[in-house]
N, C-alpha and C. Protein backbone atom coordinates (compact mmCIF):
# COMPACT_ATOMS: atom_id res chain seq x y z
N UNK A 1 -29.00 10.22 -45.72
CA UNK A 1 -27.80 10.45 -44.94
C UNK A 1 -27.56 9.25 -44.02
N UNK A 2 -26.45 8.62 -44.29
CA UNK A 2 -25.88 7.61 -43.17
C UNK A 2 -25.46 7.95 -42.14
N UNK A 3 -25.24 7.33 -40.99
CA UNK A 3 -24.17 7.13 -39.84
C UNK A 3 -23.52 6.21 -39.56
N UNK A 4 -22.24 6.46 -40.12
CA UNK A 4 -21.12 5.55 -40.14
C UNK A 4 -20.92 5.74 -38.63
N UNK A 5 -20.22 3.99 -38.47
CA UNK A 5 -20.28 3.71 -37.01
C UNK A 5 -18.82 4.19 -36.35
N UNK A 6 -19.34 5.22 -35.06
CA UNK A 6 -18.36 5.66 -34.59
C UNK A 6 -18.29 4.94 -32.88
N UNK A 7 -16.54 4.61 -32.77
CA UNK A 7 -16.22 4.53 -31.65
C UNK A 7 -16.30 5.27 -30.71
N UNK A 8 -16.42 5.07 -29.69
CA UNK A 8 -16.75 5.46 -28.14
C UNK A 8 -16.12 5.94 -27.86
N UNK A 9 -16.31 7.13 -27.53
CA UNK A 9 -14.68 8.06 -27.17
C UNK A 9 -14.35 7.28 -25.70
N UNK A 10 -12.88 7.06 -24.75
CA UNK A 10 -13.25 6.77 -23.92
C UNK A 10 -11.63 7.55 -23.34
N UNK A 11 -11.46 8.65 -23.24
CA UNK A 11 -10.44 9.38 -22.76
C UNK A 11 -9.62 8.80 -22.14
N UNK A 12 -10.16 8.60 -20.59
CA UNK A 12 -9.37 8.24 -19.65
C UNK A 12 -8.88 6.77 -19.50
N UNK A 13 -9.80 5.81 -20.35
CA UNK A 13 -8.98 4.59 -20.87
C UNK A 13 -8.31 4.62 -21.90
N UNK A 14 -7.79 5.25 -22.66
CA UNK A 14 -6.82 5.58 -23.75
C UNK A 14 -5.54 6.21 -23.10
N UNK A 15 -5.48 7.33 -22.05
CA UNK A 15 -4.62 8.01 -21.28
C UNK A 15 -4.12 6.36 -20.66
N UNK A 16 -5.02 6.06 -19.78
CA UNK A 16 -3.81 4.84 -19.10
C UNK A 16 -3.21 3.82 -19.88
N UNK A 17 -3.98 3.36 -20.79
CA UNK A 17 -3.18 2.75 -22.18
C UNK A 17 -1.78 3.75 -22.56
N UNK A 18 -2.13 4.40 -23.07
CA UNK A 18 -0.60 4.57 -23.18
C UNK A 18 0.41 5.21 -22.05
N UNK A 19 0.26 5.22 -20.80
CA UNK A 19 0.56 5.37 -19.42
C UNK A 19 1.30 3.77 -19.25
N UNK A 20 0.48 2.95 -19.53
CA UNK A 20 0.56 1.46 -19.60
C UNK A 20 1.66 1.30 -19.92
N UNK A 21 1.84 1.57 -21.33
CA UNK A 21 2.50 1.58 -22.59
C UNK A 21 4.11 1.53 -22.26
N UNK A 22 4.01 2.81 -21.74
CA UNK A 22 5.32 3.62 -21.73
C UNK A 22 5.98 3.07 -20.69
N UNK A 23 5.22 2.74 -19.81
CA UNK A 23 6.15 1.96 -18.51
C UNK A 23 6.92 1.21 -18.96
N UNK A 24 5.80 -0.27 -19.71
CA UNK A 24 6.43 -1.58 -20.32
C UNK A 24 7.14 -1.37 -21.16
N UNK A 25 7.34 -0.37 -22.09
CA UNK A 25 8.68 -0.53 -22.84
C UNK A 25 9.58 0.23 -22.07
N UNK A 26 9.28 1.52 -21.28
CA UNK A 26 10.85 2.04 -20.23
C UNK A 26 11.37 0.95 -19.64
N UNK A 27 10.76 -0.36 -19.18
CA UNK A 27 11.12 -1.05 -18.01
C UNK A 27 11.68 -2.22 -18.64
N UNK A 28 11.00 -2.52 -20.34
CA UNK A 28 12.14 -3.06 -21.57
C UNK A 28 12.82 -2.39 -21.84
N UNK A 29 13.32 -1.41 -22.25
CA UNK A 29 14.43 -0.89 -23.33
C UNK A 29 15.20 0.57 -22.47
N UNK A 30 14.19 0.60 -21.67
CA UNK A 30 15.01 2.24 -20.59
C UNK A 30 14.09 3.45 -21.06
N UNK A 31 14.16 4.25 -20.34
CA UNK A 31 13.73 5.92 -20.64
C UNK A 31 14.10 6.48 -21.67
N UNK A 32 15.20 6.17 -22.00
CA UNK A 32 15.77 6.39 -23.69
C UNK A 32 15.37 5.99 -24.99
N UNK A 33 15.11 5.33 -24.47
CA UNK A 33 14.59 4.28 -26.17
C UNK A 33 13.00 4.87 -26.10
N UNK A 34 12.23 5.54 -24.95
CA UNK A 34 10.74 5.42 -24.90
C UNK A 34 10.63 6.66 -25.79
N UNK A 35 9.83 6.58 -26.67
CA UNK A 35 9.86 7.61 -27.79
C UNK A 35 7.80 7.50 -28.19
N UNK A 36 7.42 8.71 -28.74
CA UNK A 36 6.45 9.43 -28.45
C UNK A 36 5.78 8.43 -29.32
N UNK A 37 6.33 8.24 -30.59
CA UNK A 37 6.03 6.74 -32.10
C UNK A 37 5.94 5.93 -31.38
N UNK A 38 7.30 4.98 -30.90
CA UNK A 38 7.38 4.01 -30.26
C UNK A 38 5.81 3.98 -29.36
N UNK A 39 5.44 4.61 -28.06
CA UNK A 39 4.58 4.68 -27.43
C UNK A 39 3.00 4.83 -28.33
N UNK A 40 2.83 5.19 -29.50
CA UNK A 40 1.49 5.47 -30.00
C UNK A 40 1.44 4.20 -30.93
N UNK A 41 2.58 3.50 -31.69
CA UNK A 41 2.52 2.66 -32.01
C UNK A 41 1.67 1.14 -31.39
N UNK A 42 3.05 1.55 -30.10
CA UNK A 42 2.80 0.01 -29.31
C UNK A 42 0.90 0.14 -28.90
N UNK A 43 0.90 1.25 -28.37
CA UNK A 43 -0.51 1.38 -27.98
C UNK A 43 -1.70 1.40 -29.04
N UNK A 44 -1.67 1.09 -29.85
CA UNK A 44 -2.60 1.37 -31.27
C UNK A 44 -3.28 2.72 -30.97
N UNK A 45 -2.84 3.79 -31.17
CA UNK A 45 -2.93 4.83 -30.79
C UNK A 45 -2.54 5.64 -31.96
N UNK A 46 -3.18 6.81 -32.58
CA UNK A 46 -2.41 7.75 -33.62
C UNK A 46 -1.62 8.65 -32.89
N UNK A 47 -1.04 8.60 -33.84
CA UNK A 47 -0.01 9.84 -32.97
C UNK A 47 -0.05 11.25 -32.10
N UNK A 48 -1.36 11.67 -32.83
CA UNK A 48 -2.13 12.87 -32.64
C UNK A 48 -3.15 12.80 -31.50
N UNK A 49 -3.42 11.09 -31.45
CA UNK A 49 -4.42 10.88 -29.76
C UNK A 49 -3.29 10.89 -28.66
N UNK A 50 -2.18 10.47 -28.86
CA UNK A 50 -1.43 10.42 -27.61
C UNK A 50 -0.93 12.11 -27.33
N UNK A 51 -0.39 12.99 -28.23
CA UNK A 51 -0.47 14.07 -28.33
C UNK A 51 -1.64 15.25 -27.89
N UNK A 52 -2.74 14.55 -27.53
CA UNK A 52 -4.53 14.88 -27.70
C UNK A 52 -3.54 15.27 -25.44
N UNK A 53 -2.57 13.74 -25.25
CA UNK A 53 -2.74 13.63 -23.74
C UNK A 53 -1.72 13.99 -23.35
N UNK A 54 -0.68 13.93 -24.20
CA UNK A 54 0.59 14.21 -23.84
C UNK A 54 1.45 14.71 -24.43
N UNK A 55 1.72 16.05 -24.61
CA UNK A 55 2.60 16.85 -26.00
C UNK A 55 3.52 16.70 -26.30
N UNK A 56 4.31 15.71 -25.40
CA UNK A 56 6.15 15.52 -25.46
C UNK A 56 6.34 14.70 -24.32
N UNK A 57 7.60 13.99 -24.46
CA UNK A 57 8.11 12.81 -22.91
C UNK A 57 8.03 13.53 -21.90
N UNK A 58 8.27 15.07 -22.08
CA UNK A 58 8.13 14.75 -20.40
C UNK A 58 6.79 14.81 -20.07
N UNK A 59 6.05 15.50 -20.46
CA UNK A 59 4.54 15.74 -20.03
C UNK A 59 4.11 13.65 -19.96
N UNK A 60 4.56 12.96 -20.47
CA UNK A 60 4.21 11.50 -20.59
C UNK A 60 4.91 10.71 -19.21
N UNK A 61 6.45 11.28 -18.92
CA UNK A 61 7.09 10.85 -17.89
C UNK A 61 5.89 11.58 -16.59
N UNK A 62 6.03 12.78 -16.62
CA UNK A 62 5.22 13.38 -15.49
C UNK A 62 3.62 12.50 -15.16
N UNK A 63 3.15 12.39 -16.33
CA UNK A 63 1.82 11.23 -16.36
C UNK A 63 2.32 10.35 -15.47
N UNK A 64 3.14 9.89 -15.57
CA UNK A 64 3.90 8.25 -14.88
C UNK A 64 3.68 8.75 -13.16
N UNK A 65 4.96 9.79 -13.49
CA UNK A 65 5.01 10.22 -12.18
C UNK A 65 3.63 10.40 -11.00
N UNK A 66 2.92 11.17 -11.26
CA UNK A 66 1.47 11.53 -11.16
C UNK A 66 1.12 10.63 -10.67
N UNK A 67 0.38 9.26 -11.59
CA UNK A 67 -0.21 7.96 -11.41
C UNK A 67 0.69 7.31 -10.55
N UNK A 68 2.00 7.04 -10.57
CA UNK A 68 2.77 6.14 -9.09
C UNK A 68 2.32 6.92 -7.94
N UNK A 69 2.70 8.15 -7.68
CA UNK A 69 2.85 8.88 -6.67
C UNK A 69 1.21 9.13 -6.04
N UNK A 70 0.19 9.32 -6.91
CA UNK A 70 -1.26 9.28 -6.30
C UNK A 70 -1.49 7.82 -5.67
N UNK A 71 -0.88 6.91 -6.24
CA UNK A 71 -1.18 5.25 -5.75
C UNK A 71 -0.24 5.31 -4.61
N UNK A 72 0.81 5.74 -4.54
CA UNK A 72 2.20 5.85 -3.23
C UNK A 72 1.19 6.27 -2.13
N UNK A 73 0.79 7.87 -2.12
CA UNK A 73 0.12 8.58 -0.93
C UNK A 73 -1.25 7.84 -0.72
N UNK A 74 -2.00 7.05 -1.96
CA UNK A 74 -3.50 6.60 -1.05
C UNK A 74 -2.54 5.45 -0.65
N UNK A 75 -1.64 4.39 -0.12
CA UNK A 75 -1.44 3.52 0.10
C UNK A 75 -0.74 3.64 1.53
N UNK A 76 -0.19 4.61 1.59
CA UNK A 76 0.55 5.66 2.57
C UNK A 76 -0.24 6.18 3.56
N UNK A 77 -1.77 6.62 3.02
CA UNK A 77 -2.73 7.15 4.05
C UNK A 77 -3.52 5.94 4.72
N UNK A 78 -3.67 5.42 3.53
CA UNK A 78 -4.14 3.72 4.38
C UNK A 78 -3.71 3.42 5.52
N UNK A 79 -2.04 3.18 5.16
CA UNK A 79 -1.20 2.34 6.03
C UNK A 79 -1.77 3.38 7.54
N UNK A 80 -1.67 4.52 7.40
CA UNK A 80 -1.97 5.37 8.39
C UNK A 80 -3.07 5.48 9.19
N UNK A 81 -4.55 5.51 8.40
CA UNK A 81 -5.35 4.94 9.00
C UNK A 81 -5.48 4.12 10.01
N UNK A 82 -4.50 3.04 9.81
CA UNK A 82 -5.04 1.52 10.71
C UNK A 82 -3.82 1.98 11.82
N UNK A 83 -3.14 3.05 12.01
CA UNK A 83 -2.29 3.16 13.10
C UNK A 83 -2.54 4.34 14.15
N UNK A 84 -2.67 3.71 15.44
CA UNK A 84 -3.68 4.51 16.12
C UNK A 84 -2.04 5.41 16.90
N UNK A 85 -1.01 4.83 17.06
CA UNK A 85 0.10 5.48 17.27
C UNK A 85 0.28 7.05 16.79
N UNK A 86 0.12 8.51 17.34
CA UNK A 86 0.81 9.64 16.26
C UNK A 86 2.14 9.42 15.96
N UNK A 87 2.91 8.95 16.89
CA UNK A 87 4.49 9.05 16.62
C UNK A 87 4.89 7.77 15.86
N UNK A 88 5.71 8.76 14.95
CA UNK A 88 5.64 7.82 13.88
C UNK A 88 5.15 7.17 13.16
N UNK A 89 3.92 7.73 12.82
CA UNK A 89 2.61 7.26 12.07
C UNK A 89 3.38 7.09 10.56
N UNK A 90 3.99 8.32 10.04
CA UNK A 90 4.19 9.01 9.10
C UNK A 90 4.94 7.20 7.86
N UNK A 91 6.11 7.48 9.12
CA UNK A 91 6.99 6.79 9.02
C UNK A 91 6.96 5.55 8.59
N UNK A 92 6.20 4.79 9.60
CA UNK A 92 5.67 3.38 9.33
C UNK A 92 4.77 2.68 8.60
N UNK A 93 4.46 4.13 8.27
CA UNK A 93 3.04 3.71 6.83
C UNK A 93 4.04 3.81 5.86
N UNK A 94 4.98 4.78 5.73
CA UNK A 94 5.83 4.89 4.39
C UNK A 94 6.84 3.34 4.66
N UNK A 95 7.34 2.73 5.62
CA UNK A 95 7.71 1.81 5.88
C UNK A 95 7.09 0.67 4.74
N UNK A 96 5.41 0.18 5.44
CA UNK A 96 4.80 -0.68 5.19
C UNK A 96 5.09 -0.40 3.90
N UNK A 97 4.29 0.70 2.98
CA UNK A 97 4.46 0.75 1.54
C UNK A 97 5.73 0.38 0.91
N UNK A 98 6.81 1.27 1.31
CA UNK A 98 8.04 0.90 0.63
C UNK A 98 8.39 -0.93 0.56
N UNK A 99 7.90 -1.66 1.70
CA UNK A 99 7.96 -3.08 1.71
C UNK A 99 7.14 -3.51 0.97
N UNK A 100 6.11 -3.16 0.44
CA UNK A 100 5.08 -4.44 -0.01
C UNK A 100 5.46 -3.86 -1.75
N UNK A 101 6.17 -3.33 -2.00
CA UNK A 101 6.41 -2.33 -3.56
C UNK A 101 7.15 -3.42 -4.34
N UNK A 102 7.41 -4.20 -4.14
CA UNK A 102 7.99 -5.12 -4.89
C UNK A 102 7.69 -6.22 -4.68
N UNK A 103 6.70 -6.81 -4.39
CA UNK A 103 5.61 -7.72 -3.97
C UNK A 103 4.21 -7.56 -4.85
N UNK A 104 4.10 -6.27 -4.89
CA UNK A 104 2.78 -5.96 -5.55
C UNK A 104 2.98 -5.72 -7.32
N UNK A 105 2.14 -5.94 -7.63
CA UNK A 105 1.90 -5.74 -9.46
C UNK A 105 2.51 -4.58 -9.23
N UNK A 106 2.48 -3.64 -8.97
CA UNK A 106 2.70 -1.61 -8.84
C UNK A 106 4.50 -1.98 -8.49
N UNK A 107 4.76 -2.89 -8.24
CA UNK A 107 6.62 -3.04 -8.35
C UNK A 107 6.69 -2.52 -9.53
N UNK A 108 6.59 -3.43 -10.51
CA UNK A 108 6.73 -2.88 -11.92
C UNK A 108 7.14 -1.32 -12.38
N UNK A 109 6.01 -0.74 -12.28
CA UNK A 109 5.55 0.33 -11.94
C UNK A 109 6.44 1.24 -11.50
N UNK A 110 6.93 1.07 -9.94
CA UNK A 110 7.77 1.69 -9.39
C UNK A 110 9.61 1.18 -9.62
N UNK A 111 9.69 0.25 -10.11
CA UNK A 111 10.83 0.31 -11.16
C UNK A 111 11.36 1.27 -12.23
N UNK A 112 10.48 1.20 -13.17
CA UNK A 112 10.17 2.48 -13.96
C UNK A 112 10.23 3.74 -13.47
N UNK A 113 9.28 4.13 -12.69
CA UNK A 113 9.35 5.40 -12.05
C UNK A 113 11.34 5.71 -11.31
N UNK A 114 11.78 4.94 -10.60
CA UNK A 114 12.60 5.04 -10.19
C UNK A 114 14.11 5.28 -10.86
N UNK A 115 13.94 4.20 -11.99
CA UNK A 115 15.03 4.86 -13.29
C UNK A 115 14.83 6.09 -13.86
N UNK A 116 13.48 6.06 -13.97
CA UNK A 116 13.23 7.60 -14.70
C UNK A 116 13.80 8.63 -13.58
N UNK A 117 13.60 8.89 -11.93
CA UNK A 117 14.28 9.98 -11.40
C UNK A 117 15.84 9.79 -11.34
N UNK A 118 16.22 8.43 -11.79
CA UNK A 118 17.81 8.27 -11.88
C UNK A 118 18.44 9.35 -13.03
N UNK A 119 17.70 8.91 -14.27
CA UNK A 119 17.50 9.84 -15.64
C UNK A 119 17.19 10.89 -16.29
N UNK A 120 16.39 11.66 -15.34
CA UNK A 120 15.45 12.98 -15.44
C UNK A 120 15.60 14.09 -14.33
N UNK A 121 16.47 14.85 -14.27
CA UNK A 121 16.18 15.67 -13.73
C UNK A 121 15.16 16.15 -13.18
N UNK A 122 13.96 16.55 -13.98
CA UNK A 122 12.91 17.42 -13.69
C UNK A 122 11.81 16.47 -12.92
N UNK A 123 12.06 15.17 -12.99
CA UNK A 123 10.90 14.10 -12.24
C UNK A 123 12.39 13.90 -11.01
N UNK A 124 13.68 13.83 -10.82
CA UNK A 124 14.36 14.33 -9.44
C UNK A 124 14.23 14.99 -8.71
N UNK A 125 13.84 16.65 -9.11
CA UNK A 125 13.13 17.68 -8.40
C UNK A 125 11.59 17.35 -7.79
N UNK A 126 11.01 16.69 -8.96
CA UNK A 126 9.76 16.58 -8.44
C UNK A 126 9.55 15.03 -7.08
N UNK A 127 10.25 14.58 -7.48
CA UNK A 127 10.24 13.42 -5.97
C UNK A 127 10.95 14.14 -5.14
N UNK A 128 11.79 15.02 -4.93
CA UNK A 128 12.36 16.12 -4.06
C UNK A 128 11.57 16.96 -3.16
N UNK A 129 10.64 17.33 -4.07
CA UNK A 129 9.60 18.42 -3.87
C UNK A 129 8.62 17.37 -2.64
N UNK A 130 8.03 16.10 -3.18
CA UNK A 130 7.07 15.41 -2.86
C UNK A 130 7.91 15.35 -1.79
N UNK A 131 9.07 14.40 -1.18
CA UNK A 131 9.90 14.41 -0.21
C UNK A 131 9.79 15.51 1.05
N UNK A 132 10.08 16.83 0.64
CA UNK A 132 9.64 17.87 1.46
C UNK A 132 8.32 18.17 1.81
N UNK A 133 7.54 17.96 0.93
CA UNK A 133 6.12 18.47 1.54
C UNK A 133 6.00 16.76 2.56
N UNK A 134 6.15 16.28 2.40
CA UNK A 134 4.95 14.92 3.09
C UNK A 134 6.22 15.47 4.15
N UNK A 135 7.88 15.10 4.08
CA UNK A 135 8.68 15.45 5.73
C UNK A 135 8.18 16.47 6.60
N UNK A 136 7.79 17.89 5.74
CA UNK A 136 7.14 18.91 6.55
C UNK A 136 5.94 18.65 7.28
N UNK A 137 5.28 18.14 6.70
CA UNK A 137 3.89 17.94 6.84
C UNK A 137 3.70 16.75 8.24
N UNK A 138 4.57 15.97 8.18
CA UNK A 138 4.76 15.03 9.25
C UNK A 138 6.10 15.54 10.68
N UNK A 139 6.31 16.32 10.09
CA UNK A 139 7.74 16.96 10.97
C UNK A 139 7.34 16.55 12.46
N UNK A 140 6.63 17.23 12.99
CA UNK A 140 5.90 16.68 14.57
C UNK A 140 6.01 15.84 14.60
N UNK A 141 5.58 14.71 14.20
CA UNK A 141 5.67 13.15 14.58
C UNK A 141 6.83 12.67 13.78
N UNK A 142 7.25 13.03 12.90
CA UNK A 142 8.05 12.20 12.31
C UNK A 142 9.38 12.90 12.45
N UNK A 143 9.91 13.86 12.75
CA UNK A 143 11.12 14.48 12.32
C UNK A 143 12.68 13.84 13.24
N UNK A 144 12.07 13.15 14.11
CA UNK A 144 13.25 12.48 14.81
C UNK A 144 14.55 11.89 14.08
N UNK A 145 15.36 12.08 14.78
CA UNK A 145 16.66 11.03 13.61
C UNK A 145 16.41 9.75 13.38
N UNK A 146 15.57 9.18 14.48
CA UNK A 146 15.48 7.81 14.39
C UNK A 146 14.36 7.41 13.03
N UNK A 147 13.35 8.44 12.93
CA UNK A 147 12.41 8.30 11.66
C UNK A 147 13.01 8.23 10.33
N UNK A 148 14.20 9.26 10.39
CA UNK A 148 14.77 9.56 9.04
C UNK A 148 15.19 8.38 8.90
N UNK A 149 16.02 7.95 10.26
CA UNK A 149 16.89 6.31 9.68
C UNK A 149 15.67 5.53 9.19
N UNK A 150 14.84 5.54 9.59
CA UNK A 150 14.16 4.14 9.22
C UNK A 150 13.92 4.67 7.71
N UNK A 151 13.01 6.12 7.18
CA UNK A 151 13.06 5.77 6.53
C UNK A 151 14.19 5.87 4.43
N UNK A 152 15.35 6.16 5.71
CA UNK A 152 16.37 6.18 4.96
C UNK A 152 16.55 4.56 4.74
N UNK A 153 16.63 3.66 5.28
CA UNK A 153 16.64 2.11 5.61
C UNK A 153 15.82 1.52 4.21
N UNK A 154 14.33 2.75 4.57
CA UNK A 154 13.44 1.73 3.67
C UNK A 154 13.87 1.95 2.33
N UNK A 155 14.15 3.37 1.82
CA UNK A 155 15.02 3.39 0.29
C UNK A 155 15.56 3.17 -0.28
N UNK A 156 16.77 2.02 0.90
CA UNK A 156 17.61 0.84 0.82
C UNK A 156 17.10 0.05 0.14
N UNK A 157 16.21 -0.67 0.80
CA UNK A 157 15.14 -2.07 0.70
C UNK A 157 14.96 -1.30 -0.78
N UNK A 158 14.10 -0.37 -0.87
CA UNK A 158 13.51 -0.24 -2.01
C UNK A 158 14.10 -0.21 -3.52
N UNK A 159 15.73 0.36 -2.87
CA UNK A 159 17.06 0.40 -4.46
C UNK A 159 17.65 -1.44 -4.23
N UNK A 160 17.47 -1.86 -3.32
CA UNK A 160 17.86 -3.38 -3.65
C UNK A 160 16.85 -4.18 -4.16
N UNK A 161 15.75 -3.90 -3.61
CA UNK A 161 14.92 -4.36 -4.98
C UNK A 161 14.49 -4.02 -6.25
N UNK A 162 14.78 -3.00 -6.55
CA UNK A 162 14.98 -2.58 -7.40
C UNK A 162 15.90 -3.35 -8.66
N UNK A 163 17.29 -3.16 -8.04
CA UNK A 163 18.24 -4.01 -8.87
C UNK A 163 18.71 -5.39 -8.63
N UNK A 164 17.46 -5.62 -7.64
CA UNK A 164 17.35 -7.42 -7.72
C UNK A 164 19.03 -7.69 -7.45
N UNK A 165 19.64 -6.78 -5.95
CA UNK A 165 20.95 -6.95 -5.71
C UNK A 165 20.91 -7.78 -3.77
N UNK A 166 19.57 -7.97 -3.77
CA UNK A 166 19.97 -8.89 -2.16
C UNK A 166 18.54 -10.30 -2.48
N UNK A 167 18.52 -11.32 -2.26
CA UNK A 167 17.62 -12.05 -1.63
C UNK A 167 17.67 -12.18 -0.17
N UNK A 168 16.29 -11.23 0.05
CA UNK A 168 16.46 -11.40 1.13
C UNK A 168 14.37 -11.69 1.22
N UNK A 169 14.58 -13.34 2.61
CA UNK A 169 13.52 -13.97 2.32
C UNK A 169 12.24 -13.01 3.11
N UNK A 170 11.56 -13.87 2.75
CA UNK A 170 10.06 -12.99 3.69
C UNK A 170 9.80 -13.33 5.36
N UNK A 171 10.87 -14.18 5.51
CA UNK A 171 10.87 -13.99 7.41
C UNK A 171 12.39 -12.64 7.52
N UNK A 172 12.87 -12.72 6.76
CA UNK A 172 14.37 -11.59 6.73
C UNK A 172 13.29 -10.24 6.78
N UNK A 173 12.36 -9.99 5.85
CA UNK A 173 11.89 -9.09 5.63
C UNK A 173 10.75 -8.89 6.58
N UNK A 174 10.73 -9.19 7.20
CA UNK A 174 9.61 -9.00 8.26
C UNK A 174 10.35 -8.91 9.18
N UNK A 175 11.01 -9.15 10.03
CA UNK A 175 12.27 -9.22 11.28
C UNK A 175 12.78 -7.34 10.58
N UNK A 176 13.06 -7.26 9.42
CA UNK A 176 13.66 -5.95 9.03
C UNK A 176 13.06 -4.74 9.32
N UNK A 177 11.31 -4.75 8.70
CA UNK A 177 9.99 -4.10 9.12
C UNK A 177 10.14 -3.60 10.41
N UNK A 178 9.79 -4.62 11.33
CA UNK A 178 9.67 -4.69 12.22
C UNK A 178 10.52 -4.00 12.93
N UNK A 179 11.71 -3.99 13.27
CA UNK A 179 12.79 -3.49 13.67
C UNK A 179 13.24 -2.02 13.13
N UNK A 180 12.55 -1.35 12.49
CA UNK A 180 12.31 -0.31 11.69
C UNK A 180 11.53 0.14 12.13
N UNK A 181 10.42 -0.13 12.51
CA UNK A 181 9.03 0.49 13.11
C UNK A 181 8.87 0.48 13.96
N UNK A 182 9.74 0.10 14.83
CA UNK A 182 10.20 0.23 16.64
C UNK A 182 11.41 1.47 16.27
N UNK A 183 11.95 1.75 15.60
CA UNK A 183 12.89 3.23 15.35
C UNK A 183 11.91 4.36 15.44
N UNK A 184 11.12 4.07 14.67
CA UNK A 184 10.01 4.98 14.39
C UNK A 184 8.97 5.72 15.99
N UNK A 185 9.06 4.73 17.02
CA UNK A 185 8.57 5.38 17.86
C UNK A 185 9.46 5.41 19.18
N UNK A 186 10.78 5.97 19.00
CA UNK A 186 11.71 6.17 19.99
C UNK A 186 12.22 7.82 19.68
């Protein structure tokens, strides 16, 4: 009896492979064109392993969702950490993040994610949902009008970079921050 040589199962590096996957062609061709083939293809993947992770687009979009949004809140709690301020803690950590999002490799990333809630209903509700719990959750410190502006401001920043519709330089963008995160504790 032989033993033919078998590969290494390795789950959770196969899941972000085609997590990978699906971004880089949504963020080539759109949410439309991203198709379940298309995605098992590009990924050298059978059809039946990506299926093993993901039964249909949305369960694959929601993957997306998931993975941005767990990287959003640890980056979010960070920012929070290093701010010994309560008021407006909330705020200015979601500040910092929303600024450095298109600076960082995870722009990409959050490009994608962002067409997709343009496109999807059910990932609209769910950044809706996320929206309310973290506002509730910060309401005490954060619920002021002046918080919302800022970080109504930063969603700005974040849809103009997005569609690569302002240059605006990195002393503009720091003077902007800044002036935002003094809203935050008035």
């Amino acid at each position: 009896m032989t033993n033919a040589y078998q590969r290494k199962k390795q789950p959770e590096r196969v899941r972000q492979q085609l997590l990978d996957v699906a971004a880089r062609l949504s963020l080539e061709q759109g949410i439309a064109a991203v198709t379940l083939e298309k995605v098992s293809q590009a990924a050298g993947v059978s059809k039946g392993g990506l299926l093993h992770h993901f039964p249909n687009k949305l369960a694959l979009l929601d993957g997306l969702f998931d993975e941005l949004i767990g990287r959003f809140d640890r980056a979010i709690e960070a920012a929070m950490a290093d701010d010994e301020v309560d008021q407006g803690r909330f705020t200015r950590a979601y500040l910092t993040v929303c600024f450095a999002l298109d600076a960082e490799a995870e722009g990409q990333g959050w490009r994608v994610l962002t067409i997709a809630l343009l496109a999807e209903p059910h990932l609209k509700a769910r950044w809706r949902e996320w929206v309310e719990r973290r506002s509730g959750e910060f309401a005490a410190t954060d619920g002021s009008p002046n918080c919302l502006l800022a970080r109504f401001a930063a969603d700005g920043i974040w849809l103009a970079d997005l569609m690569q519709s302002h240059d605006i330089d990195a002393s503009a963008r720091t003077v902007l921050l800044r002036k935002l995160k003094a809203l935050s504790l008035q």
